[in-house]
N, C-alpha and C. Protein backbone atom coordinates (compact mmCIF):
# COMPACT_ATOMS: atom_id res chain seq x y z
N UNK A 1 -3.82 -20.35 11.57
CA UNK A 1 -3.28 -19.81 10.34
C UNK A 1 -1.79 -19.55 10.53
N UNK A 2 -1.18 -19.96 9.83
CA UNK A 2 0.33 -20.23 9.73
C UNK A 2 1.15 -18.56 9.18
N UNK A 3 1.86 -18.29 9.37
CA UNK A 3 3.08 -16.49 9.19
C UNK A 3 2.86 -16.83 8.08
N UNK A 4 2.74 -17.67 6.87
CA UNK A 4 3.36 -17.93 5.84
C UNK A 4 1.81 -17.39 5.18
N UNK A 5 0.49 -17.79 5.52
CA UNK A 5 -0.51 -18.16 5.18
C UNK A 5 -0.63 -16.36 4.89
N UNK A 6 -0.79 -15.93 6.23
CA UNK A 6 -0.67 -14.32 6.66
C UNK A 6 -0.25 -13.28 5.50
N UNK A 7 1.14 -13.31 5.43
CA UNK A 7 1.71 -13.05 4.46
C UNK A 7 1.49 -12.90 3.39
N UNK A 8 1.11 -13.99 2.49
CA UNK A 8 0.58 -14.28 1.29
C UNK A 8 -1.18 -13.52 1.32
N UNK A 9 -1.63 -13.43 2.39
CA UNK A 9 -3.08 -12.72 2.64
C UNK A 9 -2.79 -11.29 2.27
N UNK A 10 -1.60 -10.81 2.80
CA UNK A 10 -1.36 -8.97 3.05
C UNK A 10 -0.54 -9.01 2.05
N UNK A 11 -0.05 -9.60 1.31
CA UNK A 11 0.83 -9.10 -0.01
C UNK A 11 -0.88 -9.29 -1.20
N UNK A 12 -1.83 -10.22 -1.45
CA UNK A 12 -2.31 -10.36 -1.60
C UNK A 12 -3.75 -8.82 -1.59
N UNK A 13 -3.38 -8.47 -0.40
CA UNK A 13 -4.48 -7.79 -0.37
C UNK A 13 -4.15 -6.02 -0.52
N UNK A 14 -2.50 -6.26 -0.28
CA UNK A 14 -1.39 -5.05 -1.00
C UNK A 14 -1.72 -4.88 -2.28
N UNK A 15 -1.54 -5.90 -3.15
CA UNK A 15 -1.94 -5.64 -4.42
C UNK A 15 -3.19 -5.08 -4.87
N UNK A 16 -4.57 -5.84 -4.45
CA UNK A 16 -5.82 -5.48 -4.68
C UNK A 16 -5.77 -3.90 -4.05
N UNK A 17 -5.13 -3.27 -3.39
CA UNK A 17 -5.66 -1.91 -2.40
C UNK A 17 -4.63 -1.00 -3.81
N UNK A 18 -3.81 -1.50 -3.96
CA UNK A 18 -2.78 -0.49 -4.93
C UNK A 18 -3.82 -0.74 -6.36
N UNK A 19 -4.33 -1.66 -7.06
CA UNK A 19 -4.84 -1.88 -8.62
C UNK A 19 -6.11 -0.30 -8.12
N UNK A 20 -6.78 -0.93 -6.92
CA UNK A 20 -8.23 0.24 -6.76
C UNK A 20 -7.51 1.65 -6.76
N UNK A 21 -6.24 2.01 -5.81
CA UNK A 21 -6.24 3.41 -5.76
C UNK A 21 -6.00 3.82 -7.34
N UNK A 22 -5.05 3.11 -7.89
CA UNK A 22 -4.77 3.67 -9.59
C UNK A 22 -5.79 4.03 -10.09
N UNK A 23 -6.90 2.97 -10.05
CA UNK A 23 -8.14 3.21 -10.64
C UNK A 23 -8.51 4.16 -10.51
N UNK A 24 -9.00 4.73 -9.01
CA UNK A 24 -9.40 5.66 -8.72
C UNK A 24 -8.82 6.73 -8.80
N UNK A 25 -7.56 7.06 -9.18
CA UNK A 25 -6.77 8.07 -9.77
C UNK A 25 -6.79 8.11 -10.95
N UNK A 26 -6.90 6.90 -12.23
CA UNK A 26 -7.43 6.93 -13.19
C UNK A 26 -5.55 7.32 -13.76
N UNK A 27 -4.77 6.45 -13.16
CA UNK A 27 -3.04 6.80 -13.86
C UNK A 27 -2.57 6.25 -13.08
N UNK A 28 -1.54 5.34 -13.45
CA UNK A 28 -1.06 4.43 -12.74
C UNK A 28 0.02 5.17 -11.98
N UNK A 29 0.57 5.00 -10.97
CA UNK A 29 1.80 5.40 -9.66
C UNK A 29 3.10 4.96 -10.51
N UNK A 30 3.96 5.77 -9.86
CA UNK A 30 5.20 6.06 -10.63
C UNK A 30 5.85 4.71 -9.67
N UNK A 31 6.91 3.42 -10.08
CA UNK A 31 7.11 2.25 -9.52
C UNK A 31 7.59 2.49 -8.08
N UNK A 32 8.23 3.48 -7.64
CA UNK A 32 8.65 3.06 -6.50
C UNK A 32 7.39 3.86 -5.69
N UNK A 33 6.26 4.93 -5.97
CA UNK A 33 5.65 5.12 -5.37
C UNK A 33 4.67 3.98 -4.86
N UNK A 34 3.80 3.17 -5.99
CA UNK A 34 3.48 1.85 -5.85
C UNK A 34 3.95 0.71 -5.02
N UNK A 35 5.70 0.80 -5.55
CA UNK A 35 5.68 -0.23 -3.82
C UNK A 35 5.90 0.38 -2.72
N UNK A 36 5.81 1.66 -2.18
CA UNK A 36 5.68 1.79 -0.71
C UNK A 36 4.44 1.94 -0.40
N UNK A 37 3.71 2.43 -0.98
CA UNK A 37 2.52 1.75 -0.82
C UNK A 37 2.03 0.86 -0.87
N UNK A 38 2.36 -0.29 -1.20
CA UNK A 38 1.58 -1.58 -1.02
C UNK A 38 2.37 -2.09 -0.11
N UNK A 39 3.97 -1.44 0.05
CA UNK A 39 4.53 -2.36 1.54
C UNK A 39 3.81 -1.73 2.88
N UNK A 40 3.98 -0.21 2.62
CA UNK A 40 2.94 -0.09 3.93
C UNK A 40 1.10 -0.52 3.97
N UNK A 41 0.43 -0.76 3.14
CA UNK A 41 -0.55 -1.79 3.50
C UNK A 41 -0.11 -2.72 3.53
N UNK A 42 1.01 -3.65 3.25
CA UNK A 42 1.25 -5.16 3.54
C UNK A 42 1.75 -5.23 5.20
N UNK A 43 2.51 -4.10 5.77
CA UNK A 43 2.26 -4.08 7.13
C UNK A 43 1.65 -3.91 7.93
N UNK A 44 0.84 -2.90 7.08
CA UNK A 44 -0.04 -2.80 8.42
C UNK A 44 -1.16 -3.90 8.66
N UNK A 45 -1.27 -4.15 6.91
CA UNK A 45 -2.32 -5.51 7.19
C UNK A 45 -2.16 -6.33 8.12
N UNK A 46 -0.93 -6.67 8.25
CA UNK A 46 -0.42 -7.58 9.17
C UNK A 46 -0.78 -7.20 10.74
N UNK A 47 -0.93 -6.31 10.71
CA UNK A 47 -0.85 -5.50 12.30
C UNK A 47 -2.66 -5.35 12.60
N UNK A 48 -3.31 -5.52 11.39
CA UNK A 48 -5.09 -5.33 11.37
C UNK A 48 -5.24 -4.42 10.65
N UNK A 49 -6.68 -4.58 10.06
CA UNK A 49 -6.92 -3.83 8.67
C UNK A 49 -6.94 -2.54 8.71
N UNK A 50 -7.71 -1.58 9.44
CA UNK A 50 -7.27 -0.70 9.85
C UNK A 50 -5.82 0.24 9.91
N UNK A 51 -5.01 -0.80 10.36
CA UNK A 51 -3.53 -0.17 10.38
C UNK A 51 -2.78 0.07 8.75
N UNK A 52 -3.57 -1.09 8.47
CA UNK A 52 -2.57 -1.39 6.99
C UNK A 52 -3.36 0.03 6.46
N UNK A 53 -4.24 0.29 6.18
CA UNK A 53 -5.36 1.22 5.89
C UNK A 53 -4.47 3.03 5.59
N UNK A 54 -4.48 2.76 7.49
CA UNK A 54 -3.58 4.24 7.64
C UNK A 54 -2.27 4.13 6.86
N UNK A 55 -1.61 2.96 6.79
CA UNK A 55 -0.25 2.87 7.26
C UNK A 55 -0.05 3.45 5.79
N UNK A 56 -0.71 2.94 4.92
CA UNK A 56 -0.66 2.97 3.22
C UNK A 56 -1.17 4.33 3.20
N UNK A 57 -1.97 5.00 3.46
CA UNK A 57 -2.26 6.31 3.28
C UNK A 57 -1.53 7.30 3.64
N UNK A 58 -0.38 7.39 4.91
CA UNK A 58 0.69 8.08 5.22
C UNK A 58 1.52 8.12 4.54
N UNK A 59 1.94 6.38 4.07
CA UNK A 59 3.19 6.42 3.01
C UNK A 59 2.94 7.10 1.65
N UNK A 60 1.63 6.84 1.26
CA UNK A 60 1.35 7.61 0.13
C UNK A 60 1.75 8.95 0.12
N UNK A 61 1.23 9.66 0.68
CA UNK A 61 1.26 10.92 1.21
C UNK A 61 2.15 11.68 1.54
N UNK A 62 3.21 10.91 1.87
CA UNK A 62 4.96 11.52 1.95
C UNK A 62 5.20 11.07 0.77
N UNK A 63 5.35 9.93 0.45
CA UNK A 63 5.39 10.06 -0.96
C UNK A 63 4.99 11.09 -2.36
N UNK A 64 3.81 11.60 -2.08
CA UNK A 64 3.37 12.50 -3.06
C UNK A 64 4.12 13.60 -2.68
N UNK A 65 4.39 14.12 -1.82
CA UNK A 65 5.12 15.16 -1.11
C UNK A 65 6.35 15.22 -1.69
N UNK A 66 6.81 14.27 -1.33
CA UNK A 66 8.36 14.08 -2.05
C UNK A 66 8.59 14.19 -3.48
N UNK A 67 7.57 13.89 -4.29
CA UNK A 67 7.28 14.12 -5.31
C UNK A 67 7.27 15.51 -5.67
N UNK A 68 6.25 15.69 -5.25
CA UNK A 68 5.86 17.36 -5.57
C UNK A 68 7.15 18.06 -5.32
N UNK A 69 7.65 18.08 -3.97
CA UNK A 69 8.86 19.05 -3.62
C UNK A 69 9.89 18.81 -4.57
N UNK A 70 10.59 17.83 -5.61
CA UNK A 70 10.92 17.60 -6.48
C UNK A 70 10.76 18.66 -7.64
């Protein structure tokens, strides 16, 4: 499987993990919260599912933070 192939898998599967959490929040993410979250699952995907997993749930999470403290 080719970097390129990869890639297109974890941006791919960035998207599908960001459409479910909205859902499951039932309100869509404010835009830039949305893409750090799907860039940190698009890395970590890359790194194994698992990672992308955490990686997206941390970023979220400072994210909401940052929010809130706002």
């Amino acid at each position: 499987m080719s970097v390129s192939d990869t890639s297109e898998q974890a941006r791919f599967a960035a998207r599908e993990f960001v459409a479910r959490l909205e859902r499951e929040l039932e309100e869509p993410m404010p835009v830039t919260l949305r893409d750090r979250v799907a860039f940190g699952y698009e890395i970590g995907f890359m790194h194994g599912w698992r990672e992308g997993l955490r990686s997206a749930s941390e970023m979220y999470d400072a994210a909401q933070k940052k929010v809130n403290d706002e």
